[in-house]
N, C-alpha and C. Protein backbone atom coordinates (compact mmCIF):
# COMPACT_ATOMS: atom_id res chain seq x y z
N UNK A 1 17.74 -25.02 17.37
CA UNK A 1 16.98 -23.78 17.47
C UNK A 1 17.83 -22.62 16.94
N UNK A 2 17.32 -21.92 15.91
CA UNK A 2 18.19 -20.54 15.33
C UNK A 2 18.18 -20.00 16.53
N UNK A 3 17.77 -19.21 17.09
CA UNK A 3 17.97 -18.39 18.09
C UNK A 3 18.92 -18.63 19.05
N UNK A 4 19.56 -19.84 19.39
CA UNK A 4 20.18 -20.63 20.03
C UNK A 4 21.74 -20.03 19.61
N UNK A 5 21.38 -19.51 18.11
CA UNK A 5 23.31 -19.65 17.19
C UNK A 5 23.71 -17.85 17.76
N UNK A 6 24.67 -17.78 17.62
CA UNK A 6 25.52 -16.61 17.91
C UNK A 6 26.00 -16.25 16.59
N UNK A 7 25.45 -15.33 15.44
CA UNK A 7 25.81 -14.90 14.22
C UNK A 7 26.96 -13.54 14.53
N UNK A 8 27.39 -13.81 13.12
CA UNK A 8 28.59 -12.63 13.23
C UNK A 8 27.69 -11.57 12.96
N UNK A 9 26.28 -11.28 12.51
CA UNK A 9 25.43 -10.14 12.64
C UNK A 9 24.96 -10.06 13.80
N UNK A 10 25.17 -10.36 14.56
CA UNK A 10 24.41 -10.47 16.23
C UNK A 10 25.69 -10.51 17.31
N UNK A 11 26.89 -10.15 16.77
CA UNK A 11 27.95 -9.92 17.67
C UNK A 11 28.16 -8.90 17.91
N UNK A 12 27.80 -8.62 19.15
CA UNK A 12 28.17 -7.12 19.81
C UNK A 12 28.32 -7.55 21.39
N UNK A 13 28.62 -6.79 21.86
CA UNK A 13 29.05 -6.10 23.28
C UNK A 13 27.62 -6.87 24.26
N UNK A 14 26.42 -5.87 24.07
CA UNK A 14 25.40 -6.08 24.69
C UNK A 14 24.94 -7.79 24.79
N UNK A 15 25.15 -8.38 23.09
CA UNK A 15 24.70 -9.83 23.19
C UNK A 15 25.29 -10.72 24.10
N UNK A 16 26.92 -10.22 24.15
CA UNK A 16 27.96 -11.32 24.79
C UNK A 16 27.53 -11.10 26.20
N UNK A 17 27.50 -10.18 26.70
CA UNK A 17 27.24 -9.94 28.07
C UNK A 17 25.74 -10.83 28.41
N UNK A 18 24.59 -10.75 27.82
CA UNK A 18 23.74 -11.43 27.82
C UNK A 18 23.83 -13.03 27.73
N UNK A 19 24.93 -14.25 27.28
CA UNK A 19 25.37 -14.99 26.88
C UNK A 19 25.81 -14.71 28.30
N UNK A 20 26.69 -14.60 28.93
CA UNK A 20 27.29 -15.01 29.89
C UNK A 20 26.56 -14.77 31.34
N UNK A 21 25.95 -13.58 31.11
CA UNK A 21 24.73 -13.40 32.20
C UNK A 21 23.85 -14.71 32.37
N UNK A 22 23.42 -14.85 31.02
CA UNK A 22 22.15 -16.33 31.19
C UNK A 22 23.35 -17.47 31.92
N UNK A 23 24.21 -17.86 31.79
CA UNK A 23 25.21 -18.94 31.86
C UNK A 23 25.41 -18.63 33.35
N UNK A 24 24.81 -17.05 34.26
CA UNK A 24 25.08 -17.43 35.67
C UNK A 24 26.69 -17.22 36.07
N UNK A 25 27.44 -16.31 34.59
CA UNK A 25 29.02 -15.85 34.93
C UNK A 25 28.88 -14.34 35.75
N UNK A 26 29.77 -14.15 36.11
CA UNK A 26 29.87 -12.98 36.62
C UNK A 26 30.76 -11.76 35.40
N UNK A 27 30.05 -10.77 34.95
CA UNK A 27 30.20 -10.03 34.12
C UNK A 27 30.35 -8.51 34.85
N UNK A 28 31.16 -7.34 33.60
CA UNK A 28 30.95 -6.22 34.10
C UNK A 28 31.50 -5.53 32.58
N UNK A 29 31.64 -4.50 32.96
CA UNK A 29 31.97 -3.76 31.68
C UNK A 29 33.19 -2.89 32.05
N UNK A 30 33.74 -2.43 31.37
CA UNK A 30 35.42 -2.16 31.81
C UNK A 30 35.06 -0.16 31.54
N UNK A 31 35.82 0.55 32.03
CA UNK A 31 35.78 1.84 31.49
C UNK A 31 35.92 2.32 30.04
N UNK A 32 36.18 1.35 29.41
CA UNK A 32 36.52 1.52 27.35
C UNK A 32 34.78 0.70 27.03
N UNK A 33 34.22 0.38 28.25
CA UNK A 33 32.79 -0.34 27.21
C UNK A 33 33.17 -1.82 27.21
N UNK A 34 34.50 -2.50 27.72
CA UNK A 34 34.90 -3.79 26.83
C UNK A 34 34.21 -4.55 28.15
N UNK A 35 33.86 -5.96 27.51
CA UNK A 35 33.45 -7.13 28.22
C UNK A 35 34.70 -7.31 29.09
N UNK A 36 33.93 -7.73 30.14
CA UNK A 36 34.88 -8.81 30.88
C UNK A 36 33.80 -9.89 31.92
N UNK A 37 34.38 -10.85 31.66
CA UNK A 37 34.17 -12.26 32.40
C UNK A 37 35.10 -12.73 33.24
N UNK A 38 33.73 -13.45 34.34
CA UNK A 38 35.02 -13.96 35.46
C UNK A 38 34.13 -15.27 36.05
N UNK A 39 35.55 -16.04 35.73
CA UNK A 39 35.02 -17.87 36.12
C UNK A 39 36.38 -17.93 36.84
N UNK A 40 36.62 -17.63 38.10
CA UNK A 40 37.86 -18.10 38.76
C UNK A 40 39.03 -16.86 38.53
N UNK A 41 39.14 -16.23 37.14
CA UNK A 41 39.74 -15.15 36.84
C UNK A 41 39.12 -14.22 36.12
N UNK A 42 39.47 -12.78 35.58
CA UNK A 42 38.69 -12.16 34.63
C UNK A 42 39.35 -12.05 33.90
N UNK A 43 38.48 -12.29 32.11
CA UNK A 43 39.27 -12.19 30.90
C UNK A 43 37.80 -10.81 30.20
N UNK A 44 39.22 -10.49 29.15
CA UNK A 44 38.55 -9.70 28.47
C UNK A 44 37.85 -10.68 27.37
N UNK A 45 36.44 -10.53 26.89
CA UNK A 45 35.46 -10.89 25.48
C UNK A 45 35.16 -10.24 24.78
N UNK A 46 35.97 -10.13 23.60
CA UNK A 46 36.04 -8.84 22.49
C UNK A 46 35.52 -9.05 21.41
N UNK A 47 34.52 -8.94 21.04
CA UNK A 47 34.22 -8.92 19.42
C UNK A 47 35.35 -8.53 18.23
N UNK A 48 35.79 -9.36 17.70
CA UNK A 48 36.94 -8.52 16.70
C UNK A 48 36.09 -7.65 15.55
N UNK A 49 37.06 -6.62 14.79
CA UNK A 49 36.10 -5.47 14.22
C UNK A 49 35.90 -6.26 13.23
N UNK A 50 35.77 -7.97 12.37
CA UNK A 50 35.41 -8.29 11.66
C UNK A 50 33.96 -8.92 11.78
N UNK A 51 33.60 -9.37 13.28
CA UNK A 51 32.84 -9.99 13.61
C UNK A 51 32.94 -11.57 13.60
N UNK A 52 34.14 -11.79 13.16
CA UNK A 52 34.21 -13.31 12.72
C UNK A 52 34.44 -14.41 13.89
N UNK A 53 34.85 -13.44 14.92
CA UNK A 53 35.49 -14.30 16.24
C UNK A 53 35.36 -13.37 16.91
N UNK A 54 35.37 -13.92 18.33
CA UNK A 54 35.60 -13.39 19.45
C UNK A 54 36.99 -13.87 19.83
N UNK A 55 37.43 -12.75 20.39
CA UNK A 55 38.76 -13.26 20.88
C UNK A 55 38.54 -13.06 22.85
N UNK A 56 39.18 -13.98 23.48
CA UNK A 56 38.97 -13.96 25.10
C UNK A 56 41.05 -13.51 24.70
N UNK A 57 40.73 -13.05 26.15
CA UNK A 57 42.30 -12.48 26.53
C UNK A 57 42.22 -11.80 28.24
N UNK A 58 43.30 -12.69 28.54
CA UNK A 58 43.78 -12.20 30.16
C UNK A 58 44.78 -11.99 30.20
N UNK A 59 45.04 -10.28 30.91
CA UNK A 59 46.18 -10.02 31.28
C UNK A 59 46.91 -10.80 33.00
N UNK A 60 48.02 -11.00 32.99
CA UNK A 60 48.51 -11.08 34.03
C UNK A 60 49.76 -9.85 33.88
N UNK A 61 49.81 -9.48 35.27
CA UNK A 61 51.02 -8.61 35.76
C UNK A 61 52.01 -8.96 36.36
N UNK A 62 53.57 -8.79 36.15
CA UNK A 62 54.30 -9.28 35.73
C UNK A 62 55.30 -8.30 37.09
N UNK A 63 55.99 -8.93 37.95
CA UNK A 63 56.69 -8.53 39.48
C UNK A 63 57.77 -7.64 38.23
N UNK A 64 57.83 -6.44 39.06
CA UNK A 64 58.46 -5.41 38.66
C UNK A 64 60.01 -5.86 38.42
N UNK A 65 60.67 -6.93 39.21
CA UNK A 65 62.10 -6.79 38.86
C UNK A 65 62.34 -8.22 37.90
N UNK A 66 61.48 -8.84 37.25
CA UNK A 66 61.40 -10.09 36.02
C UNK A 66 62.09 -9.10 35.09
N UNK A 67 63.45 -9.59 34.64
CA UNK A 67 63.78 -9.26 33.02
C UNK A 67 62.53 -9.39 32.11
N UNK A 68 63.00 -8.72 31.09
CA UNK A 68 62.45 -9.16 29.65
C UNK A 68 62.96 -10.35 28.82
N UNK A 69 64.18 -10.57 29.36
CA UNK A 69 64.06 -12.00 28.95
C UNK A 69 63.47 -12.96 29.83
N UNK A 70 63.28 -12.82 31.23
CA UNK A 70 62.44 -14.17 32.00
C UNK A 70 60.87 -13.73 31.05
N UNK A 71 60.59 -12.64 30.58
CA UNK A 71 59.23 -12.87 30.46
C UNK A 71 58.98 -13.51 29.06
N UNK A 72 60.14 -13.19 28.30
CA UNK A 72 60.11 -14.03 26.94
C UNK A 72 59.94 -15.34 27.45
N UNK A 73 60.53 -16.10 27.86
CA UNK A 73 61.13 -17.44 28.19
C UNK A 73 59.94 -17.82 28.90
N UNK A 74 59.11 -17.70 29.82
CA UNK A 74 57.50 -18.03 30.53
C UNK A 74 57.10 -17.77 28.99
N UNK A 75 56.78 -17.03 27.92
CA UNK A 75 55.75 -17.28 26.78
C UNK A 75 56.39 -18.09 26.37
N UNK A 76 57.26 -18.57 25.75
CA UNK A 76 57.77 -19.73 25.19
C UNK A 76 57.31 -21.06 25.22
N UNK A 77 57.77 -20.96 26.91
CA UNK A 77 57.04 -22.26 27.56
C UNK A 77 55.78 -22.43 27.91
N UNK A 78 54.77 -21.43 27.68
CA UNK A 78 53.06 -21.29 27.55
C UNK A 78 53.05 -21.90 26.03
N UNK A 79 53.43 -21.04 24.97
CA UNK A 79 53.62 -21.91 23.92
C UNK A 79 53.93 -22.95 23.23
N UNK A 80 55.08 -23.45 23.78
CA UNK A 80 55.22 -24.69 23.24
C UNK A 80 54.52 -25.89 24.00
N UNK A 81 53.48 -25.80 25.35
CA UNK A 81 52.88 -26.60 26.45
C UNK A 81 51.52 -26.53 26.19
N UNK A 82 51.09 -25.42 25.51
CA UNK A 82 49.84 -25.00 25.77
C UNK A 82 49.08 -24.30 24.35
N UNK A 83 48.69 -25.56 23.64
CA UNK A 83 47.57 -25.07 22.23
C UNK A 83 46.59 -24.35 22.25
N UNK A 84 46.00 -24.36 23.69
CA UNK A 84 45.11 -23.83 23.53
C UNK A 84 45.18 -22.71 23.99
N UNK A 85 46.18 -21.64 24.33
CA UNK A 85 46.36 -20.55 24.77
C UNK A 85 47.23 -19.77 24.05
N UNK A 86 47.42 -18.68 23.35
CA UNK A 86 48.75 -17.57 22.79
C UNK A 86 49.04 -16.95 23.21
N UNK A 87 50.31 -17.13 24.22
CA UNK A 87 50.79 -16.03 24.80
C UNK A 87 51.86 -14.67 24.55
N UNK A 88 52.31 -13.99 24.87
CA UNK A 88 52.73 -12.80 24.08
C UNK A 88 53.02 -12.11 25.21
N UNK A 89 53.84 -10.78 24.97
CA UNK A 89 54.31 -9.68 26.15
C UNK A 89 53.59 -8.58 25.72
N UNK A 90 52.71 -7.45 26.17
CA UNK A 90 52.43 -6.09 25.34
C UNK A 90 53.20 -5.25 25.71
N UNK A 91 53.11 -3.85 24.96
CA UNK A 91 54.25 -2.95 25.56
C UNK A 91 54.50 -2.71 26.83
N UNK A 92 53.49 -3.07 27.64
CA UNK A 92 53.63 -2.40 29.03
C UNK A 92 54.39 -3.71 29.99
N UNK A 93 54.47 -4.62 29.32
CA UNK A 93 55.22 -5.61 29.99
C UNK A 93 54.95 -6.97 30.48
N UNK A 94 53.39 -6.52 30.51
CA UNK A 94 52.59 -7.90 30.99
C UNK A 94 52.30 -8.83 30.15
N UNK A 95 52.24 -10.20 30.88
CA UNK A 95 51.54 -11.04 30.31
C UNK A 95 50.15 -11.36 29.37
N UNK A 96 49.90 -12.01 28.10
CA UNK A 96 48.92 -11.80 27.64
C UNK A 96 48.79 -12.89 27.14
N UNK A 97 47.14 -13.50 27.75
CA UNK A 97 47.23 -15.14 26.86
C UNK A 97 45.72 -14.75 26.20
N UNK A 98 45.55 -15.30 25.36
CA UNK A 98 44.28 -15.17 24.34
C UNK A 98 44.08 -16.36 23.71
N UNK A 99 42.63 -16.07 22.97
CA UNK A 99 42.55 -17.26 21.73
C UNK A 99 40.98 -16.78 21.72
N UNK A 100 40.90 -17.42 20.32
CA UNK A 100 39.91 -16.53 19.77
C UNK A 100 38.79 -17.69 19.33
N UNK A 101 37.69 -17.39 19.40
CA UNK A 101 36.29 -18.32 19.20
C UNK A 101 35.90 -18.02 17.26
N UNK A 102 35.83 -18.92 16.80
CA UNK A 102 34.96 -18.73 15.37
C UNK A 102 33.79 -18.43 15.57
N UNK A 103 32.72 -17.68 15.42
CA UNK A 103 31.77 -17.59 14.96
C UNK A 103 31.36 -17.26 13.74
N UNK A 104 32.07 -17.11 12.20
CA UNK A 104 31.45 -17.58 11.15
C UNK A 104 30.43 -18.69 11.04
N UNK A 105 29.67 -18.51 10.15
CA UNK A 105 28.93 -19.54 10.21
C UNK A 105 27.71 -19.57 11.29
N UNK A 106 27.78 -19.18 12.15
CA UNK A 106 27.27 -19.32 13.47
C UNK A 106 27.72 -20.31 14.50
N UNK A 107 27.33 -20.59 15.68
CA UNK A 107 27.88 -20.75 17.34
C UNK A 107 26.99 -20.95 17.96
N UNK A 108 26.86 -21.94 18.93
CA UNK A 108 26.00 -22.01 19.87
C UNK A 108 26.53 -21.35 21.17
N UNK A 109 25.67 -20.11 21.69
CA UNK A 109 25.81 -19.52 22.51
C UNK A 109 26.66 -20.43 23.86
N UNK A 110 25.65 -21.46 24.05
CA UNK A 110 26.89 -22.59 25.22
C UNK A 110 27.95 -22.92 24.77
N UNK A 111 28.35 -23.27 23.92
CA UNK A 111 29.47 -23.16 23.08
C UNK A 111 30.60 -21.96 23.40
N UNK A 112 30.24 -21.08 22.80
CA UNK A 112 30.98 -20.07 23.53
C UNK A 112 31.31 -19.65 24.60
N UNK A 113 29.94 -20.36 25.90
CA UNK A 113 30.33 -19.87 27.30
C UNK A 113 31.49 -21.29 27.59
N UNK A 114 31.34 -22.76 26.68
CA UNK A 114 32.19 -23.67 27.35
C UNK A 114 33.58 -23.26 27.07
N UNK A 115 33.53 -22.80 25.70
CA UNK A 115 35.08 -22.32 24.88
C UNK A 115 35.42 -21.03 26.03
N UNK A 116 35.27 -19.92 26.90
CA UNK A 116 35.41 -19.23 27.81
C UNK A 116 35.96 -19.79 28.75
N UNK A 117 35.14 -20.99 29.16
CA UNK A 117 35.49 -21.89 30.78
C UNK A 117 36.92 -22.21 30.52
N UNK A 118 36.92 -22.82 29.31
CA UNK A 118 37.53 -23.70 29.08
C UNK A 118 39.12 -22.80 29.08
N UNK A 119 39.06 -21.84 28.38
CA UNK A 119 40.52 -20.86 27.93
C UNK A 119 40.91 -20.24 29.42
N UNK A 120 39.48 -20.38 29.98
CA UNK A 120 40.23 -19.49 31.37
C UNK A 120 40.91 -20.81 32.32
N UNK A 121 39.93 -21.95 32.43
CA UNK A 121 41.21 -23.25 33.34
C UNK A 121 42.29 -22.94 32.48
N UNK A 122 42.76 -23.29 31.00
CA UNK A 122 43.98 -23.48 30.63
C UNK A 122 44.99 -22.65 30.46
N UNK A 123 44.48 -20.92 30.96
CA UNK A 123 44.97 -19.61 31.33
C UNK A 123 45.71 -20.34 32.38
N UNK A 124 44.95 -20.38 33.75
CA UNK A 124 45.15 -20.90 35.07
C UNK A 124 46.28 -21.45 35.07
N UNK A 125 46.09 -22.93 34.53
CA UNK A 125 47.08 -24.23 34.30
C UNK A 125 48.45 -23.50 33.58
N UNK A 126 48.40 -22.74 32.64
CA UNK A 126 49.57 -22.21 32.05
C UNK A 126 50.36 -21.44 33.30
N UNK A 127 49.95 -20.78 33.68
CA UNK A 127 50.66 -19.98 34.72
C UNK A 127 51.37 -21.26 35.65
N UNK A 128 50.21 -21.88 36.28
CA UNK A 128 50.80 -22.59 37.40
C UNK A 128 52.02 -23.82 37.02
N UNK A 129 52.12 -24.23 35.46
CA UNK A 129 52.82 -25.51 35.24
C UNK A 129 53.70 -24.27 34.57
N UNK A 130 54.10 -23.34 33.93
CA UNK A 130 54.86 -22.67 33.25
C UNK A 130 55.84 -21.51 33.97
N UNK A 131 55.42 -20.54 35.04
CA UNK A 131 55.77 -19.82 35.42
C UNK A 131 57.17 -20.51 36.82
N UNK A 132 58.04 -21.25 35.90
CA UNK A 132 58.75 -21.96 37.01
C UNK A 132 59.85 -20.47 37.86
N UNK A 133 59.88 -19.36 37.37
CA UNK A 133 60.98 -18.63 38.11
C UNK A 133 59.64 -17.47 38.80
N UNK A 134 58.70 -17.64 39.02
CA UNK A 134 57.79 -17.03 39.56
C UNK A 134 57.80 -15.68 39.48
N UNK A 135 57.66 -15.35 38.29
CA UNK A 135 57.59 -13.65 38.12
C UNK A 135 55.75 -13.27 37.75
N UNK A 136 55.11 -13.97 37.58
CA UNK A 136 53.22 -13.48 37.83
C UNK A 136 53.09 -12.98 39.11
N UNK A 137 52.72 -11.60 38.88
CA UNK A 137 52.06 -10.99 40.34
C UNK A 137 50.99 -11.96 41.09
């Protein structure tokens, strides 16, 4: 069914929220307008300004007295454990795991809500098998 596909002309804000509403997620909208979804945790669902992907991304916060090198060293080991997640530090210090959905071409809307489920367990799992010196708030 066309109507079924998620086009990069039909990616916006309003659609995704609708996509995860039907799917029975718990949704809200952030003070900048941005998506957020929550299956166990909340991630941000961003349309990138190309339309080509969505990118999902969860911050975690990071115990005030973790070096910058313990927080290098937890992405490392998200990275080299975990394909299906990219993790990274932003300026402010925290944790940041992402990964981004194709929709070129088009997408099946379930598709995208499984690719969501799915990044947020292996969010989860990263923390809990990676974070061995326990610096995640």
């Amino acid at each position: 069914m066309a109507d079924d596909n998620l086009t990069p002309e039909a990616l916006n804000v309003p659609t995704l929220k609708s996509v995860f509403d039907s799917a029975y997620l718990e949704t809200k909208l952030d003070s900048d307008g941005d998506l957020m979804v929550r299956d166990g945790i909340w991630c941000f669902v961003l349309p990138t300004q190309s339309k080509e992907r969505i990118q999902l991304m969860v911050l975690f916060g990071v115990k005030d007295g973790a070096s910058r090198m313990s927080r290098l060293e937890l992405t490392n080991r998200i990275n080299a454990r975990f394909a299906a997640v990219r993790a990274s530090i932003n300026d402010r210090g925290s944790l940041v795991l992402d990964y981004y959905v194709p929709v070129q071409g088009g997408i099946p809307r379930r598709t995208v809500v499984h690719a969501t489920k799915f990044f947020l367990g292996a969010s989860v799992g990263a923390i809990r098998e990676c974070d061995t010196e326990d610096i995640i708030k």
